[in-house]
C-alpha atoms as a PDB file:
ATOM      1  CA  UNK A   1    -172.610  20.947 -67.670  1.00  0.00           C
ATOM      2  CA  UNK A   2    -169.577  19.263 -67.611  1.00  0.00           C
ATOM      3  CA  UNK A   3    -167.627  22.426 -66.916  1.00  0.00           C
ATOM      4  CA  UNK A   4    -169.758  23.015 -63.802  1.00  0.00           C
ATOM      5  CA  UNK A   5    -168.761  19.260 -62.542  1.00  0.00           C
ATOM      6  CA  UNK A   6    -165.407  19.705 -62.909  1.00  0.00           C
ATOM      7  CA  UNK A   7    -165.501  23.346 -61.058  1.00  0.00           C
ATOM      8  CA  UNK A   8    -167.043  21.262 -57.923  1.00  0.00           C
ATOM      9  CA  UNK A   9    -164.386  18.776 -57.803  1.00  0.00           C
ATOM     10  CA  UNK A  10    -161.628  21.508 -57.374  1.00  0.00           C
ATOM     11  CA  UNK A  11    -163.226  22.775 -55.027  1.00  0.00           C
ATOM     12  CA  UNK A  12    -163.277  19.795 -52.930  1.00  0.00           C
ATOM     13  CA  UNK A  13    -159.863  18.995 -53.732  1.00  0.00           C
ATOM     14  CA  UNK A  14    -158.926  22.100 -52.067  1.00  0.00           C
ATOM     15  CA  UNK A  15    -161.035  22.020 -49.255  1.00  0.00           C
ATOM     16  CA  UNK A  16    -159.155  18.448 -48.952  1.00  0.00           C
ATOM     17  CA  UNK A  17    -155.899  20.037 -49.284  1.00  0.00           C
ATOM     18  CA  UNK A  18    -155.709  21.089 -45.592  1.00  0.00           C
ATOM     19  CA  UNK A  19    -156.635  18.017 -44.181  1.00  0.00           C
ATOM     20  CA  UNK A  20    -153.684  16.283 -46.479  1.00  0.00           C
ATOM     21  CA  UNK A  21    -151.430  18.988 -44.790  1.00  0.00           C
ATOM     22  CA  UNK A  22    -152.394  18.334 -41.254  1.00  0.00           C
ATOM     23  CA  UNK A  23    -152.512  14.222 -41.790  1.00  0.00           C
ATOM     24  CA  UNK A  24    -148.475  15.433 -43.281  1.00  0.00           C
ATOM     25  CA  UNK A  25    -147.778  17.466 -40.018  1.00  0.00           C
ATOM     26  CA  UNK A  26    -149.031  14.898 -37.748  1.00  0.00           C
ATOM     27  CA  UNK A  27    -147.264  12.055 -39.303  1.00  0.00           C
ATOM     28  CA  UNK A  28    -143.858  14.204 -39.319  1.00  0.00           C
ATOM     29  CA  UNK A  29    -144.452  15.124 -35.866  1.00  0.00           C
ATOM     30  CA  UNK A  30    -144.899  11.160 -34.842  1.00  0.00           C
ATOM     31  CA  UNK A  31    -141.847  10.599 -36.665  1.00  0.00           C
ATOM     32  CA  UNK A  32    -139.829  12.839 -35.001  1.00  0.00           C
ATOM     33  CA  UNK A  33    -141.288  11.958 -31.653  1.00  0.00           C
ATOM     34  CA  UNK A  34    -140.646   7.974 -32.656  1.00  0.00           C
ATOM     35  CA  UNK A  35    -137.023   9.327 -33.218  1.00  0.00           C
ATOM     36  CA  UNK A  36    -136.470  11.555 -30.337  1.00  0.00           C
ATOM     37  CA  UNK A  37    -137.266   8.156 -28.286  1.00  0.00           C
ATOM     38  CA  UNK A  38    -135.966   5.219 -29.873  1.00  0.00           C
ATOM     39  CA  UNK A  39    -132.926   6.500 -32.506  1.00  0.00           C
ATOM     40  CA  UNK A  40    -129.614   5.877 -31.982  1.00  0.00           C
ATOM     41  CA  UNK A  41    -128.872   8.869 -29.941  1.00  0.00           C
ATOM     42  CA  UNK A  42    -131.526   8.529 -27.328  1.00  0.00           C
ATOM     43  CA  UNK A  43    -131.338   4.954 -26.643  1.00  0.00           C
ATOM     44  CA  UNK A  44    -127.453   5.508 -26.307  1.00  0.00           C
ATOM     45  CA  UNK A  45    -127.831   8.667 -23.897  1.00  0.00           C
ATOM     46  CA  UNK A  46    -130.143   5.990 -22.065  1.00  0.00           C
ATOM     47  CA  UNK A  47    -127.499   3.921 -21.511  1.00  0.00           C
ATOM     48  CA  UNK A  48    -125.160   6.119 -20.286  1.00  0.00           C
ATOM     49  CA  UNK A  49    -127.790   7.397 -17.527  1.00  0.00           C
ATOM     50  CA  UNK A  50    -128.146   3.715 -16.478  1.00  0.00           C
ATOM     51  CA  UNK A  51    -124.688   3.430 -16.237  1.00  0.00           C
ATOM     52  CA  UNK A  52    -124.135   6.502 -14.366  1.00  0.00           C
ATOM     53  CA  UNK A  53    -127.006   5.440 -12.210  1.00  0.00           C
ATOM     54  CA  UNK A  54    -125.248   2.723 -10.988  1.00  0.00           C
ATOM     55  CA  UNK A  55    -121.636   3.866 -10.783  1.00  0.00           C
ATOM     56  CA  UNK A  56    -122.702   6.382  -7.980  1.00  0.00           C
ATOM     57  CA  UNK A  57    -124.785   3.362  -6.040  1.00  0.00           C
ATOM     58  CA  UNK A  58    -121.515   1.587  -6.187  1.00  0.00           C
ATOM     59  CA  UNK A  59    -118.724   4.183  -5.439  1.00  0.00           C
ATOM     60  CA  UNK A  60    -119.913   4.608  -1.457  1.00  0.00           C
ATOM     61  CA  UNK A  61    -119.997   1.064  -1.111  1.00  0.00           C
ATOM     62  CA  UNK A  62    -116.211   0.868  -2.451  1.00  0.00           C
ATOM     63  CA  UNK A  63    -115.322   4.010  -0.873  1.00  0.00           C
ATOM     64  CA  UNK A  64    -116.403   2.284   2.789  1.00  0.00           C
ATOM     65  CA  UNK A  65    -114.133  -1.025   2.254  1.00  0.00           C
ATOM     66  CA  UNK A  66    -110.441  -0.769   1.958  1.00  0.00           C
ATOM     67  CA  UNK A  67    -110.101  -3.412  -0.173  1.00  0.00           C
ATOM     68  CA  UNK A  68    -111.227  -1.627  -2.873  1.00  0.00           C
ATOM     69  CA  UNK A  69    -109.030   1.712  -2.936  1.00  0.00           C
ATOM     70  CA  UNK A  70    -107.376   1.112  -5.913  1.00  0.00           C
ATOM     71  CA  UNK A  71    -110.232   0.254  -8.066  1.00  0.00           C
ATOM     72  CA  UNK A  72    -112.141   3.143 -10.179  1.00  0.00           C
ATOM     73  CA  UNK A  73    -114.891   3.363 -12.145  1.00  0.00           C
ATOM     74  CA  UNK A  74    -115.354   5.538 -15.341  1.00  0.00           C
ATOM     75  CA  UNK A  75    -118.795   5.844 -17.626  1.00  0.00           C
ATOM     76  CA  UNK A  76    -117.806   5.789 -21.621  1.00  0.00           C
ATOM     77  CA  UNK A  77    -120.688   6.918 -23.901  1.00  0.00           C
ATOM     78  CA  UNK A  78    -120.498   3.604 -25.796  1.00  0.00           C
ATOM     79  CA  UNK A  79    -122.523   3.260 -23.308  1.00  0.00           C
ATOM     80  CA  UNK A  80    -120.369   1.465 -21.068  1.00  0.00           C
ATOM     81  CA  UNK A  81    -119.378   1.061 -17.378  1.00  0.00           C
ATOM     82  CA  UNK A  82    -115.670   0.403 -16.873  1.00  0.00           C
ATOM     83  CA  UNK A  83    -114.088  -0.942 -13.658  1.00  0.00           C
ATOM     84  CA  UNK A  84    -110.404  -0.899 -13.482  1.00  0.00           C
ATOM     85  CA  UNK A  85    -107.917  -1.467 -10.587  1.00  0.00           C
ATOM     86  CA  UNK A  86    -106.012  -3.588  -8.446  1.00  0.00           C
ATOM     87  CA  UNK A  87    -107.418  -5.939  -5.303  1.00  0.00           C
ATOM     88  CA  UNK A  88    -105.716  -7.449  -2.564  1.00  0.00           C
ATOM     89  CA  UNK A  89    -106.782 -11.133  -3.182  1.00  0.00           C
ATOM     90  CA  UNK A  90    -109.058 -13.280  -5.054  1.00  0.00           C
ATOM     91  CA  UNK A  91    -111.294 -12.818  -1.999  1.00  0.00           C
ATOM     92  CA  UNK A  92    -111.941  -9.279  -2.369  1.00  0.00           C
ATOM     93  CA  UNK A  93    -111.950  -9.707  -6.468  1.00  0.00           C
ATOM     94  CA  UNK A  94    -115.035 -12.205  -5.831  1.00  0.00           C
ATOM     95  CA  UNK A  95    -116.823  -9.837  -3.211  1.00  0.00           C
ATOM     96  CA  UNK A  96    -116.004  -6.925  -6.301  1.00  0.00           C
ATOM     97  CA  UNK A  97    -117.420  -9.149  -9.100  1.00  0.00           C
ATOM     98  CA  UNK A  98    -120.688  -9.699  -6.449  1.00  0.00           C
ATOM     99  CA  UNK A  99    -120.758  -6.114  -5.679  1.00  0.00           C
ATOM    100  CA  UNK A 100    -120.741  -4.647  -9.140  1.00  0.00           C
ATOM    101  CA  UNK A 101    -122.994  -6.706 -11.349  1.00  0.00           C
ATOM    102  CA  UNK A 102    -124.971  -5.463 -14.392  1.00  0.00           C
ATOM    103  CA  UNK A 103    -128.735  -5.027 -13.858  1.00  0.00           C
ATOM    104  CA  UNK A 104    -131.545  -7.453 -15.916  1.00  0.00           C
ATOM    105  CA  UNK A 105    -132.065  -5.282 -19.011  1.00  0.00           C
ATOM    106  CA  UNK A 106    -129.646  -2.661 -18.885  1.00  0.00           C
ATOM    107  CA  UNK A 107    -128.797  -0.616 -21.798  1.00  0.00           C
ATOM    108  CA  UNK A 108    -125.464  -0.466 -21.214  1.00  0.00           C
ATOM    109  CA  UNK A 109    -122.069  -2.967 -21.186  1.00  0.00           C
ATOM    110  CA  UNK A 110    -120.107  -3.439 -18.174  1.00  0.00           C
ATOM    111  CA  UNK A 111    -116.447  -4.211 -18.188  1.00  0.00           C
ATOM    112  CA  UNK A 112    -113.998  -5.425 -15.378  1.00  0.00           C
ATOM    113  CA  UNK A 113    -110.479  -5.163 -15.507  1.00  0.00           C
ATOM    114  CA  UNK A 114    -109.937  -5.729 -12.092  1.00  0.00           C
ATOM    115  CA  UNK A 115    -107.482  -7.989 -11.166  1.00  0.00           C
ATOM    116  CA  UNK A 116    -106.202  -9.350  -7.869  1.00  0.00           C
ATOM    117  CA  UNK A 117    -102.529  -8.849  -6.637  1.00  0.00           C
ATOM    118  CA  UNK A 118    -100.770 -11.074  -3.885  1.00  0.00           C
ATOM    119  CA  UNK A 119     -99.657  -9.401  -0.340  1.00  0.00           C
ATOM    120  CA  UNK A 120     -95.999  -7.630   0.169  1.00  0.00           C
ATOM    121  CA  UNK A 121     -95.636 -10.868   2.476  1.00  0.00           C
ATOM    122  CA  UNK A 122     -96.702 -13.205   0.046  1.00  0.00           C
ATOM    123  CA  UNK A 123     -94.680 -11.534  -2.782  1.00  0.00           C
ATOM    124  CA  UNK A 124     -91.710 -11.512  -0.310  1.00  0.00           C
ATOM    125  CA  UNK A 125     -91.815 -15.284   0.519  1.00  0.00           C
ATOM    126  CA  UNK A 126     -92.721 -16.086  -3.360  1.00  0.00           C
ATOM    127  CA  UNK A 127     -89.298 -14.261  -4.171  1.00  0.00           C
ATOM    128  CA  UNK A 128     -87.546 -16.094  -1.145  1.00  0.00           C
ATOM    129  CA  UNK A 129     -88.437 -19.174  -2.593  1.00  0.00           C
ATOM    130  CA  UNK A 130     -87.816 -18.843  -5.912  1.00  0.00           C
ATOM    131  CA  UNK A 131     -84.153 -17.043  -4.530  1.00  0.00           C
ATOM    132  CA  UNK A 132     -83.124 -20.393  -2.996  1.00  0.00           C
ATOM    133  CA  UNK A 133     -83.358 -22.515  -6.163  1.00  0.00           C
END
C-alpha cells in the first residue's frame, strides 16, 4: 500500500514540474525586463537622450545670437552635456548660463567651460595702460 502512495506523489511532482518551469521562465523574463529598464546601461543611454534632447533645443537659439559663435556643445556618454567656448563679456556669459540650464530631474550632468573674454578695444586700452607704467 505504501508503494501505491508513493507512485501518486511522483506523479504529482511531475505534473508540478511544469508549473516550477514556467514560475522559472517568468521570473527570468521579469528579470531581464527589470534589467533592460533600470541597469546601468539603460539608465545611462537615458541620459545621453536627455542630453541630446536638449543640446539640439539649444544650438538654434545660439546659432541666432552672435554672441555665442564661439561656444559649442558636445554630448559624452558619461552621460554628460559639455559647453565649451569663448563669450564676449560677462553679459553674454550670464544670458549663456540662463540659456543653457539643466532640467529638474535630468539624468544627465551638465558642464560649462565657458568663459568670457574682454573686447579688442578693451584689451587695447588694458595694454595701453599697463604700457605707460
Amino acid at each position: 500500500m505504501t508503494s501505491g502512495l508513493n507512485r501518486d506523489r511522483r506523479h504529482d511532482d511531475v505534473q508540478d514540474m511544469p508549473r516550477a518551469s514556467l514560475v522559472t521562465l517568468l521570473l527570468g523574463v521579469s528579470f531581464l525586463g527589470w534589467c533592460a529598464y533600470f541597469g546601468p546601461g539603460a539608465v545611462r543611454q537615458r541620459g545621453v537622450n536627455e542630453a541630446n534632447a536638449l543640446s539640439q533645443a539649444i544650438k538654434p537659439k545660439l546659432a541666432a545670437d552672435a554672441r555665442f559663435a564661439r561656444v559649442s556643445m558636445l554630448v559624452w556618454t558619461h552621460p554628460s552635456l559639455e559647453v565649451m567656448g569663448e563669450v564676449p563679456d560677462e553679459k553674454a556669459l550670464q544670458d549663456l548660463e540662463r540659456l543653457v540650464q539643466l532640467p529638474a530631474g535630468a539624468h544627465f550632468h551638465l558642464f560649462m567651460h565657458v568663459t568670457a573674454s574682454p573686447s579688442e578695444t578693451e584689451r587695447a586700452r588694458t595694454l595701453g595702460a599697463t604700457d605707460s607704467n
